[in-house]
Every structure is written in structure tokens, then in C-alpha cells.
C-alpha atoms as a PDB file:
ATOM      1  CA  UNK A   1     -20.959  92.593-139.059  1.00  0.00           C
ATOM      2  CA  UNK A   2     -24.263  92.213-137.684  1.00  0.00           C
ATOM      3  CA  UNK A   3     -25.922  91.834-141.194  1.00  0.00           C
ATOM      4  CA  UNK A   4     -23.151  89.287-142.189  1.00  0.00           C
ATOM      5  CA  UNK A   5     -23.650  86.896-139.332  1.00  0.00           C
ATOM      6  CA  UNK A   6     -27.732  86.826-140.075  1.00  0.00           C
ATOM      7  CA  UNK A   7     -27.427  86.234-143.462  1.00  0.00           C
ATOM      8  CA  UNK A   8     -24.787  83.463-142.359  1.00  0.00           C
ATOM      9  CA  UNK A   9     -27.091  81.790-139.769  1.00  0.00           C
ATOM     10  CA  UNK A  10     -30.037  81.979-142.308  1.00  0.00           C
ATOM     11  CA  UNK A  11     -27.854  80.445-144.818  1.00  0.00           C
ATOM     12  CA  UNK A  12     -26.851  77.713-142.573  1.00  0.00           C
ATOM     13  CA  UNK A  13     -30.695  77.358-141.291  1.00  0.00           C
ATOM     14  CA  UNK A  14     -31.725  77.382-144.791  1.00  0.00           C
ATOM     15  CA  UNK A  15     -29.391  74.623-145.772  1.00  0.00           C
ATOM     16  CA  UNK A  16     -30.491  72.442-142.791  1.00  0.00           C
ATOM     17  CA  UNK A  17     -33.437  72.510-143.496  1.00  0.00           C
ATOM     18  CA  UNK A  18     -33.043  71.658-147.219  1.00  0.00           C
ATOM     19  CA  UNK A  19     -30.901  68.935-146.270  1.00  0.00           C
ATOM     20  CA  UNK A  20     -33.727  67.484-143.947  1.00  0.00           C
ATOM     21  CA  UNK A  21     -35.950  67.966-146.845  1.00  0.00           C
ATOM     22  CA  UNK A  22     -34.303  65.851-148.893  1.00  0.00           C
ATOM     23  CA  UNK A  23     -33.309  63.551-146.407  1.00  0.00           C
ATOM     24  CA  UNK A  24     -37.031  62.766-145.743  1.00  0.00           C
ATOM     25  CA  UNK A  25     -37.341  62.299-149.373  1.00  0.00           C
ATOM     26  CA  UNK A  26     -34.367  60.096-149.971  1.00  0.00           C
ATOM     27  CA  UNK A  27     -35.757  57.926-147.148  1.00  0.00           C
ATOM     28  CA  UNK A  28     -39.390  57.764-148.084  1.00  0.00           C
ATOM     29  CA  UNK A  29     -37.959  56.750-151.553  1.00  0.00           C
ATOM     30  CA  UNK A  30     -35.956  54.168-150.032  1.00  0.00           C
ATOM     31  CA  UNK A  31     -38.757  52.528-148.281  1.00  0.00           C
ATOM     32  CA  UNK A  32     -40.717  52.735-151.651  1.00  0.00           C
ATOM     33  CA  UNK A  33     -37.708  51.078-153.262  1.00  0.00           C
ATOM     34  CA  UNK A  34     -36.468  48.664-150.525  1.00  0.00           C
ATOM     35  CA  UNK A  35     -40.138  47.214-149.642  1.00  0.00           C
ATOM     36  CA  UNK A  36     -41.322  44.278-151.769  1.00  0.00           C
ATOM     37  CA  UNK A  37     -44.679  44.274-153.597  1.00  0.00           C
ATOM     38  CA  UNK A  38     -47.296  44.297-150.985  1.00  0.00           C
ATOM     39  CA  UNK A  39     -50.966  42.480-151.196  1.00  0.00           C
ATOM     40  CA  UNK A  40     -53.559  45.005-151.013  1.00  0.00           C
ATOM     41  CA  UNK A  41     -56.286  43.465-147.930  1.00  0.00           C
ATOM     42  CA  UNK A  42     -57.368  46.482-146.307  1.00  0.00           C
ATOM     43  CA  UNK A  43     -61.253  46.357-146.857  1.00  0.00           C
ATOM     44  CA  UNK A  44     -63.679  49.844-146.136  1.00  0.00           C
ATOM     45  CA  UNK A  45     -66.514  49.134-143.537  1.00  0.00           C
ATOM     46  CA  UNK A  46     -69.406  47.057-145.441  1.00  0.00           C
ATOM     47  CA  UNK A  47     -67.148  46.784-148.651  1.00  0.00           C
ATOM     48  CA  UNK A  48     -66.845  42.932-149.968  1.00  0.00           C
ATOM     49  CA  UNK A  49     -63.968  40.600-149.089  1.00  0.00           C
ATOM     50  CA  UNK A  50     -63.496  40.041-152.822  1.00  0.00           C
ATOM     51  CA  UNK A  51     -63.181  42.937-155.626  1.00  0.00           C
ATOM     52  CA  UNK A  52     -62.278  41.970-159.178  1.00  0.00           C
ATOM     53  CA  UNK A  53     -59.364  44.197-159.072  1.00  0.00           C
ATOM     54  CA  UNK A  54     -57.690  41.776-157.197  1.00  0.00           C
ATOM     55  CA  UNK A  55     -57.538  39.286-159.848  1.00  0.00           C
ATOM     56  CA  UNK A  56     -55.474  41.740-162.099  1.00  0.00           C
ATOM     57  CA  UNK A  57     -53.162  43.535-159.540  1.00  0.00           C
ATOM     58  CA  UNK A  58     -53.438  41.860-156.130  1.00  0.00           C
ATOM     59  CA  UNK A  59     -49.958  43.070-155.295  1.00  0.00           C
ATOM     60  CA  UNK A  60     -48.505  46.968-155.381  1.00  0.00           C
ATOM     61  CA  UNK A  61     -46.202  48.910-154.243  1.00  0.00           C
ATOM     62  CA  UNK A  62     -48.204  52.514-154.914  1.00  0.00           C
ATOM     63  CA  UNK A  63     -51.515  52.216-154.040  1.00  0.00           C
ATOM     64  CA  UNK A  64     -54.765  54.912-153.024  1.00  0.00           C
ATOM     65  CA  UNK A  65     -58.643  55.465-152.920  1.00  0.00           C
ATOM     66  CA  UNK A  66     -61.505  57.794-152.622  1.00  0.00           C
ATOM     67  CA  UNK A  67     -65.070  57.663-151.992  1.00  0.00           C
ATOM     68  CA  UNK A  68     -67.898  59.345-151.368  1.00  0.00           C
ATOM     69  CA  UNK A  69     -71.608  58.153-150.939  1.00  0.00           C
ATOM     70  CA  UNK A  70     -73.944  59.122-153.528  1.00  0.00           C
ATOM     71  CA  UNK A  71     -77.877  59.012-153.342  1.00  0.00           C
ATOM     72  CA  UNK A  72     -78.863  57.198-156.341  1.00  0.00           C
ATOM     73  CA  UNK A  73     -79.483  53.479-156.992  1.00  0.00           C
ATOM     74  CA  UNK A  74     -76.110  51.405-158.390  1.00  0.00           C
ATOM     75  CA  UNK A  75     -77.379  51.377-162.038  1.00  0.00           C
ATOM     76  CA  UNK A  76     -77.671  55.202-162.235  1.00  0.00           C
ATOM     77  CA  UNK A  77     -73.962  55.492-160.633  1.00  0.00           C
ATOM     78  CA  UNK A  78     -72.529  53.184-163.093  1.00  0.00           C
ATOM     79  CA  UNK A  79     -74.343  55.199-165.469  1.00  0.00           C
ATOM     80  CA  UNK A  80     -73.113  58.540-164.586  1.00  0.00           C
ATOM     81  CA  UNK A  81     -69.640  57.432-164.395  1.00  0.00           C
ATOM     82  CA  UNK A  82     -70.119  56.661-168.350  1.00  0.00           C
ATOM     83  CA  UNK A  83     -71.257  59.858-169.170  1.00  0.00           C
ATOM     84  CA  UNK A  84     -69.252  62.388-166.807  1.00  0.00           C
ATOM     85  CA  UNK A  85     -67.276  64.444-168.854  1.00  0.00           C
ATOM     86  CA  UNK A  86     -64.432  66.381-168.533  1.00  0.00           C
ATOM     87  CA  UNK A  87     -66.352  69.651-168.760  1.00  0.00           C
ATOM     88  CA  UNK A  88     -68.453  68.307-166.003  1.00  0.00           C
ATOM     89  CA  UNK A  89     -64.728  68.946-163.889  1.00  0.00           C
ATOM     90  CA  UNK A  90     -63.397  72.003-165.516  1.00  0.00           C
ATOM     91  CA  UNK A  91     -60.413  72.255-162.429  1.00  0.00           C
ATOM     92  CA  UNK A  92     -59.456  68.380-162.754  1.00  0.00           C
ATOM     93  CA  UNK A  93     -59.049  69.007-166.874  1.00  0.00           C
ATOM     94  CA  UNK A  94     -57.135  71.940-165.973  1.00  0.00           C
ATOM     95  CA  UNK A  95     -54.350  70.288-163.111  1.00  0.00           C
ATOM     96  CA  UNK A  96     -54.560  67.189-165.678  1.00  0.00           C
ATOM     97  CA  UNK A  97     -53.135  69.917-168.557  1.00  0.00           C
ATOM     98  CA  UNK A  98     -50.608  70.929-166.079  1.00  0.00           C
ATOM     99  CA  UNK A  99     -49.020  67.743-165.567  1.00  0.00           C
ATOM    100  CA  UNK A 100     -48.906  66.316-169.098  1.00  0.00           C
ATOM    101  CA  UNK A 101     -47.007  69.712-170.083  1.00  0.00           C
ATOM    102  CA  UNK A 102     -44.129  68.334-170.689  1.00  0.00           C
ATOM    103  CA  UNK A 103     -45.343  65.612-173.026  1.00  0.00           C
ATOM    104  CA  UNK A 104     -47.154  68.510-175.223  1.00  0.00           C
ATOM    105  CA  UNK A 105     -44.226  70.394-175.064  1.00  0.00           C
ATOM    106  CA  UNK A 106     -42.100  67.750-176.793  1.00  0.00           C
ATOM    107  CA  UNK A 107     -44.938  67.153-179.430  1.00  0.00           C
ATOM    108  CA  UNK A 108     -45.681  63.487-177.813  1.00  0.00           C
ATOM    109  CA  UNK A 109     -49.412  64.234-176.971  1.00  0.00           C
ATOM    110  CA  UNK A 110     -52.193  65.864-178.998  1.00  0.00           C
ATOM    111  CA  UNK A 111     -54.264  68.325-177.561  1.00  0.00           C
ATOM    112  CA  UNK A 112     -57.455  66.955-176.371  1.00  0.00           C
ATOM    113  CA  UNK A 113     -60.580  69.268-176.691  1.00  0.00           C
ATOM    114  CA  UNK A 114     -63.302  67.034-176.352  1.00  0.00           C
ATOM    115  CA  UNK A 115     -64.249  68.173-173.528  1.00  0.00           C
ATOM    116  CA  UNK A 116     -68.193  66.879-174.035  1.00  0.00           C
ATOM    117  CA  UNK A 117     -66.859  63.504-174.612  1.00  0.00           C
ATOM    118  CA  UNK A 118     -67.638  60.654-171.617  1.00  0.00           C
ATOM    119  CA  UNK A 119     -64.539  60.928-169.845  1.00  0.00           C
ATOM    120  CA  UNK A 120     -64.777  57.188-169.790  1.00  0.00           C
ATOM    121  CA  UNK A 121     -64.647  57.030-173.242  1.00  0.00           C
ATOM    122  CA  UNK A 122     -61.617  59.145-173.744  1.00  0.00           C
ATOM    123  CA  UNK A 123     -59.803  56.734-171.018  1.00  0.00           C
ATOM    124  CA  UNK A 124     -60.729  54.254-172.776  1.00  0.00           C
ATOM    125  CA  UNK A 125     -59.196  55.463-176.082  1.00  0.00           C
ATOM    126  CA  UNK A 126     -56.288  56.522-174.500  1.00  0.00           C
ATOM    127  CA  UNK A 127     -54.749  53.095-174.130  1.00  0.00           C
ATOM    128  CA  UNK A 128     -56.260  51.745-171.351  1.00  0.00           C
ATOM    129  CA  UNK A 129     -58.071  48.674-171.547  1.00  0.00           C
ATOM    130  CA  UNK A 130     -61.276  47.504-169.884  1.00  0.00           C
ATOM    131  CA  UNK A 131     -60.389  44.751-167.480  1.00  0.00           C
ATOM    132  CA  UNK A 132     -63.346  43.326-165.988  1.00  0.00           C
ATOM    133  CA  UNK A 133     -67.004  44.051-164.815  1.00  0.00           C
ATOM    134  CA  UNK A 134     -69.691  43.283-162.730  1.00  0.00           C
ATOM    135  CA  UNK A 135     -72.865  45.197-163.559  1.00  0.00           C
ATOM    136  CA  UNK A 136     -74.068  47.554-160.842  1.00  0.00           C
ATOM    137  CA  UNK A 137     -70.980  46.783-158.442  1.00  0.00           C
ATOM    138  CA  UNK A 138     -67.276  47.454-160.286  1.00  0.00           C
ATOM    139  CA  UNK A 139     -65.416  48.181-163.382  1.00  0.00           C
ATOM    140  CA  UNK A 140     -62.167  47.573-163.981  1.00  0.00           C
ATOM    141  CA  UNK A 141     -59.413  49.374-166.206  1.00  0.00           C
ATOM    142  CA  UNK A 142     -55.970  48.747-166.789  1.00  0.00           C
ATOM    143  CA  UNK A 143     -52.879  50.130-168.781  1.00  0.00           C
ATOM    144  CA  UNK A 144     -49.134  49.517-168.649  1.00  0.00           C
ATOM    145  CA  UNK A 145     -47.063  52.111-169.231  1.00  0.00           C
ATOM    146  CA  UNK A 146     -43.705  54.063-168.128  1.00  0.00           C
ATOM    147  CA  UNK A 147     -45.175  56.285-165.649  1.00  0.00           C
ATOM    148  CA  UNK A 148     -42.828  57.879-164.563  1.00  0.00           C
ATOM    149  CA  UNK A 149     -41.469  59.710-167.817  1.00  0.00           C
ATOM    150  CA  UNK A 150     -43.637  62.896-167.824  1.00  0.00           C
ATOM    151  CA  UNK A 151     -42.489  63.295-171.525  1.00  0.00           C
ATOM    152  CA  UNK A 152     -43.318  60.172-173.462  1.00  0.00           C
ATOM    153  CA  UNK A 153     -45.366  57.544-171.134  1.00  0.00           C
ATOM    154  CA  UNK A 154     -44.972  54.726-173.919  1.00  0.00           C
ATOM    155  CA  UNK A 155     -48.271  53.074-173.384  1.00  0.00           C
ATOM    156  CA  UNK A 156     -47.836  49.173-173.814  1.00  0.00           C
ATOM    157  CA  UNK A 157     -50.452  48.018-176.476  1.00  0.00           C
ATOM    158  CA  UNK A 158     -52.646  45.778-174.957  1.00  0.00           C
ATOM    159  CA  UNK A 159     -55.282  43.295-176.353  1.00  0.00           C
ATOM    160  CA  UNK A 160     -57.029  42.013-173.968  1.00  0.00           C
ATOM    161  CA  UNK A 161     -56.956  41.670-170.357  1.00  0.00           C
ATOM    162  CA  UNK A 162     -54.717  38.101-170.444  1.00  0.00           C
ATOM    163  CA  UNK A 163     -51.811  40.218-172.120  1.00  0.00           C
ATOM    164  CA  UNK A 164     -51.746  43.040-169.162  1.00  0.00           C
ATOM    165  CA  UNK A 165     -51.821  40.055-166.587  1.00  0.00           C
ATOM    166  CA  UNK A 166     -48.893  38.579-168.719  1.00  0.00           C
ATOM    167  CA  UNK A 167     -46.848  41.703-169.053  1.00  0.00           C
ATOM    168  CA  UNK A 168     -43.708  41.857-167.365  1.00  0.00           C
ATOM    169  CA  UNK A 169     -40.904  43.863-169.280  1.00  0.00           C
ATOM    170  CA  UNK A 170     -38.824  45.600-166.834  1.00  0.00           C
ATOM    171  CA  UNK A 171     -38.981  49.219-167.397  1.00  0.00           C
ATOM    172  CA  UNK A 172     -42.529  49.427-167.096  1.00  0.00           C
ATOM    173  CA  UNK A 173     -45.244  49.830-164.498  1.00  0.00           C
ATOM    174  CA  UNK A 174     -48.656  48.343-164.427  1.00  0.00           C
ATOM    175  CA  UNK A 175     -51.616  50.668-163.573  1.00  0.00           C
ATOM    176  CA  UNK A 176     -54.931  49.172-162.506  1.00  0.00           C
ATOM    177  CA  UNK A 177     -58.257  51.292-161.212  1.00  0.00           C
ATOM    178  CA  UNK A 178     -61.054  49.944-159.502  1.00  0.00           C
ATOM    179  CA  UNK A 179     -64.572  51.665-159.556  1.00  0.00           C
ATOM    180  CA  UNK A 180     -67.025  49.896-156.911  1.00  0.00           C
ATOM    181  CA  UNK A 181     -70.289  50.703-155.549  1.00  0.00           C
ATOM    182  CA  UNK A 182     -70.970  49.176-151.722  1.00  0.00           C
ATOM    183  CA  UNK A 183     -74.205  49.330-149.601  1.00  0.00           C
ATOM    184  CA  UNK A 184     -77.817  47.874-149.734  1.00  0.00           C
ATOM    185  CA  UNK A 185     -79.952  51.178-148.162  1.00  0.00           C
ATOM    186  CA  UNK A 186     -81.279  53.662-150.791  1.00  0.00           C
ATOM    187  CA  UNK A 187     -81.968  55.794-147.690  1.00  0.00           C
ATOM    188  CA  UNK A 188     -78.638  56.376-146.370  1.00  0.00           C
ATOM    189  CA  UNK A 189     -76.770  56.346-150.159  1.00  0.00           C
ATOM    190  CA  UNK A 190     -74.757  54.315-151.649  1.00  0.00           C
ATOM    191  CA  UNK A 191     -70.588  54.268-151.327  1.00  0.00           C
ATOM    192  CA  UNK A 192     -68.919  54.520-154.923  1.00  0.00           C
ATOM    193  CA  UNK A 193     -65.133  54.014-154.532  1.00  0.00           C
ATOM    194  CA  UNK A 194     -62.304  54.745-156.815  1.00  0.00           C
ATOM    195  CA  UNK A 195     -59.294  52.935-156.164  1.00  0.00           C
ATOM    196  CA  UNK A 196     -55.794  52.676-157.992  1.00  0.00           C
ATOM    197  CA  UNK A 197     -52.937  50.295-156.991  1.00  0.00           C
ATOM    198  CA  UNK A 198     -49.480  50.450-159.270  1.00  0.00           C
ATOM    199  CA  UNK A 199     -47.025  48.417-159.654  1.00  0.00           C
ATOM    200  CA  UNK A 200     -43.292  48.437-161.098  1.00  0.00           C
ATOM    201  CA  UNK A 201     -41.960  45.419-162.472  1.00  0.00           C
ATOM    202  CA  UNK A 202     -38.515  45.726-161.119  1.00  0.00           C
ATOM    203  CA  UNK A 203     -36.484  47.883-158.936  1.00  0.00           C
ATOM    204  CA  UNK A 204     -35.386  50.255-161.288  1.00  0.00           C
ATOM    205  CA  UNK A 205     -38.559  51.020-162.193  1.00  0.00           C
ATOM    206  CA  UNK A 206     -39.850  50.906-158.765  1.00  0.00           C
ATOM    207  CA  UNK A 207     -37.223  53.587-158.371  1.00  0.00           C
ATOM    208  CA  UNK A 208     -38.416  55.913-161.559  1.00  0.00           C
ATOM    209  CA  UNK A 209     -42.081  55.956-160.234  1.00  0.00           C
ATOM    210  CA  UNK A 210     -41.749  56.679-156.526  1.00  0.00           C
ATOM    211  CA  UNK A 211     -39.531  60.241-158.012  1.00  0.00           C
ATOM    212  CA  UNK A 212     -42.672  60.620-159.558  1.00  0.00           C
ATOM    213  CA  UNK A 213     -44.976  59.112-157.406  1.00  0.00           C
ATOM    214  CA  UNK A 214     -43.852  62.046-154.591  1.00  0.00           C
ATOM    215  CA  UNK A 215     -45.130  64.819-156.920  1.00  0.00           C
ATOM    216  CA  UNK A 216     -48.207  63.410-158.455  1.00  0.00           C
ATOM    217  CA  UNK A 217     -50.214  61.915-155.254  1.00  0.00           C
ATOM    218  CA  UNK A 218     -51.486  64.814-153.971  1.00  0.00           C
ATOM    219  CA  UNK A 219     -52.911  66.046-157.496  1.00  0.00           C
ATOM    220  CA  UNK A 220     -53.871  62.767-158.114  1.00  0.00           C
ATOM    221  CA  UNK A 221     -56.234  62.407-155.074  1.00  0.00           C
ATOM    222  CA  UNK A 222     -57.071  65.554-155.476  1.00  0.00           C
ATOM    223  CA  UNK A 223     -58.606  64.512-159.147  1.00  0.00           C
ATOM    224  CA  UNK A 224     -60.135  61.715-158.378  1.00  0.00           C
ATOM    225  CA  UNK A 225     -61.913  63.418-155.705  1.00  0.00           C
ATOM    226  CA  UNK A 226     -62.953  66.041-158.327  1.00  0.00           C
ATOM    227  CA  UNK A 227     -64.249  62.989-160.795  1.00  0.00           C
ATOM    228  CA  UNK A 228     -65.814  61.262-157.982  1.00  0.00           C
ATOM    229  CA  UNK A 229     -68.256  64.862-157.253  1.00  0.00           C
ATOM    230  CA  UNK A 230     -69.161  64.933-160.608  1.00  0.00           C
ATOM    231  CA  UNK A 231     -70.233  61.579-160.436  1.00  0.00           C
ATOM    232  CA  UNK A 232     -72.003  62.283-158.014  1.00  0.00           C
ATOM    233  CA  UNK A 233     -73.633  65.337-159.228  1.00  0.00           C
ATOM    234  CA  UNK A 234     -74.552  63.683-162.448  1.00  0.00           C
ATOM    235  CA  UNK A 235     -76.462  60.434-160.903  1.00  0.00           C
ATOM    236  CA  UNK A 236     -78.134  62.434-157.901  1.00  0.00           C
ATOM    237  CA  UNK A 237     -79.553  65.137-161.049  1.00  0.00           C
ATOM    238  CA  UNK A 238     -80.682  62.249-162.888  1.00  0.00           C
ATOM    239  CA  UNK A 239     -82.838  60.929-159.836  1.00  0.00           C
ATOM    240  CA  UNK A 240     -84.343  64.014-159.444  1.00  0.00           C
ATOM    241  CA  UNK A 241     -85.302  64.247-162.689  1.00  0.00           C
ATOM    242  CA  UNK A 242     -86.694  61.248-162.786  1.00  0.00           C
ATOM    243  CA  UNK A 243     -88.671  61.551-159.796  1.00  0.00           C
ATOM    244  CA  UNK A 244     -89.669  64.740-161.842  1.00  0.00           C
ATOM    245  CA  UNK A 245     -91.083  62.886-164.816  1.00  0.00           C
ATOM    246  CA  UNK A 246     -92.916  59.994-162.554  1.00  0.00           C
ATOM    247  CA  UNK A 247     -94.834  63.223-160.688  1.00  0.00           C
ATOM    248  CA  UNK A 248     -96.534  64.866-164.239  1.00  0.00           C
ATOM    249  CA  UNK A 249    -100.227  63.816-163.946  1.00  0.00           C
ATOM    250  CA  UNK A 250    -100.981  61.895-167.087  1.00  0.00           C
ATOM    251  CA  UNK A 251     -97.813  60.390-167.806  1.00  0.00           C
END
């Protein structure tokens, strides 16, 4: 009797609890799909007023950044961030085969082994399209795409960065990332930021995204943290070995 009135009350605790679950969920969904596109204005300490990212995607419902300060002059950043590879973030490649299972699974993605390839490179490949840059202070990418389907993201061809402004069919969403370098002391470092904003182009597919929004922000931070320390690791090696090579007498 005993036995039978624990497993009840664990059943009913269990269920309460799953129902709170997914009650946070529907709601945090419903403020994802009830709130309108939002301008993106919040600004990091010392970071510009003005980013060209803004010109592309100034508005987004699903939005994010990282950072971290790196001890290498702007040029060597930007140059690091075109030659990091994916082999130079073995755990990033690896949660990145995780979530594009699916897609693999249903024979909608090749296998990508070029791990020695600029990661940058691959991106860009992939297609996403370069938006806009300013040398030694932010590059811009872009792609449209449906997000949210895991299986088959149906990348929107794009030809230039007037046709992803342009774009607005309704079952897609528009995905833009910002790399920026802030700060004037060589001392101290210099702050490279990664951010991404997203946004649906209606309310069905606001809808679609935020389902997968709620399983893919963690990882997704989690990545670009990853990219960011390889970045990172890359420029600050290069210093030193340049510093090396300025040191040999006779050179």
C-alpha cells in the first residue's frame, strides 16, 4: 500500500513538474512569438555607436554575442580569424556534427572533412555571403535560410548583399554575424566580438525558430566561444613569433 502511494505521489510530482516544464517553455515561446522585431542598441563599454551590421539586420527577434580580448594588434586578429580552422577547435567541429545529424542522416549534407581548411572559407562556401567590411574593425556575413528545419535548411541563393537586404519570403529567417575588434591600447588587448542577431520574416516562422532556437543557444554560445579561443590562440602565437623573428641578430 505503502509502495503504491509513493509511486503515486512521484507520479503526480513527476507530472507537475513536467507540466511546469513545459509551461515555461510554452511561455518563453510565446514571448518570442508575441514580441515584434526589436532594434538591437545595446552597445559593450568602449564599443562604437555604429557597427555595419546594423545596416543589414538592425532589427531581430533572436539575437547573442561573445567576446574575449586578445593581445595582438587588429590586423593580426582579422588575420587569424581567416585562417582558424576547424581542426584548430576539434570540440566545436564535433557539437557542430551533432546538430546537423539529422540533415546527414537524410542524405541533405555532405560530409565535410576539411578540417585544415580556413573555417572562414568553408562559411563562406557554405552559402553565406560576405556582407560588408571595414579593414581592421568588422566583417560582416549573412545567409537566409529555414533555420529551423534541422533536416534540409534550404539556403536562399544569394548574390550579393542588396538581394539578402531585399529578401522577404515568409518561411524563411535571415541570419546575420558580426565580427568586430574594439580598443586603442596594445597593452591591455584588444576586444574581438562575435555577434549574431536573427530574424524571421513572419510569425510562423518566428514560431519554427524559437522551437529551435530553445535547443540550439546554449551550443551555439558555447561554439562561438570555442571559435573565439582559437582566434585567439592563433593571433597571440603569431605575435610571438614574430617578436621571435625581429630578436635573431642579423636579420
Amino acid at each position: 500500500m505503502s509502495g503504491g502511494k509513493s509511486g503515486r505521489t512521484f507520479s503526480r510530482f513527476w507530472q507537475l513538474g513536467a507540466a511546469s516544464a513545459a509551461g515555461a517553455t510554452l511561455f518563453a515561446l510565446g514571448r518570442w512569438y508575441l514580441q515584434p522585431p526589436r532594434r538591437v542598441e545595446e552597445r559593450s563599454s568602449g564599443e562604437p555607436a555604429g557597427s555595419l551590421i546594423d545596416s543589414f539586420l538592425p532589427k531581430s527577434e533572436f539575437n547573442g554575442q561573445v567576446s574575449v580580448v586578445i593581445h595582438a594588434p587588429p590586423d593580426v586578429i582579422f588575420q587569424a580569424l581567416r585562417e582558424v580552422t576547424l581542426a584548430d577547435m576539434p570540440l566545436a567541429k564535433w557539437i557542430g556534427e551533432l546538430r546537423y545529424l539529422p540533415a546527414r542522416l537524410a542524405g541533405k549534407m555532405q560530409e565535410e572533412t576539411q578540417g585544415s581548411e580556413p573555417f572562414m572559407q568553408l562559411v563562406l562556401s557554405g552559402g553565406t555571403i560576405l556582407l560588408a567590411e571595414e579593414p581592421d574593425r568588422e566583417l560582416v556575413v549573412g545567409s537566409v535560410g529555414k533555420y529551423h528545419n534541422l533536416a534540409d535548411q534550404q539556403f536562399a541563393p544569394l548574390a550579393s548583399p542588396e538581394e539578402f537586404v531585399r529578401f522577404d519570403h515568409p518561411d524563411y529567417q535571415k541570419l546575420a554575424m558580426s565580427f568586430r575588434v574594439t580598443g586603442n591600447d596594445p597593452v591591455t588587448g584588444y576586444r574581438l566580438t562575435l555577434e549574431h542577431r536573427t530574424h524571421a520574416l513572419s510569425p510562423a516562422a518566428r514560431w519554427k525558430f524559437a522551437l529551435y532556437w530553445l535547443g540550439i543557444k546554449p551550443g551555439g554560445n558555447f561554439v562561438s566561444w570555442l571559435m573565439l579561443r582559437a582566434i585567439r590562440r592563433r593571433a597571440e602565437a603569431m605575435v610571438v613569433q614574430a617578436v621571435a623573428r625581429d630578436s635573431v641578430p642579423g636579420d
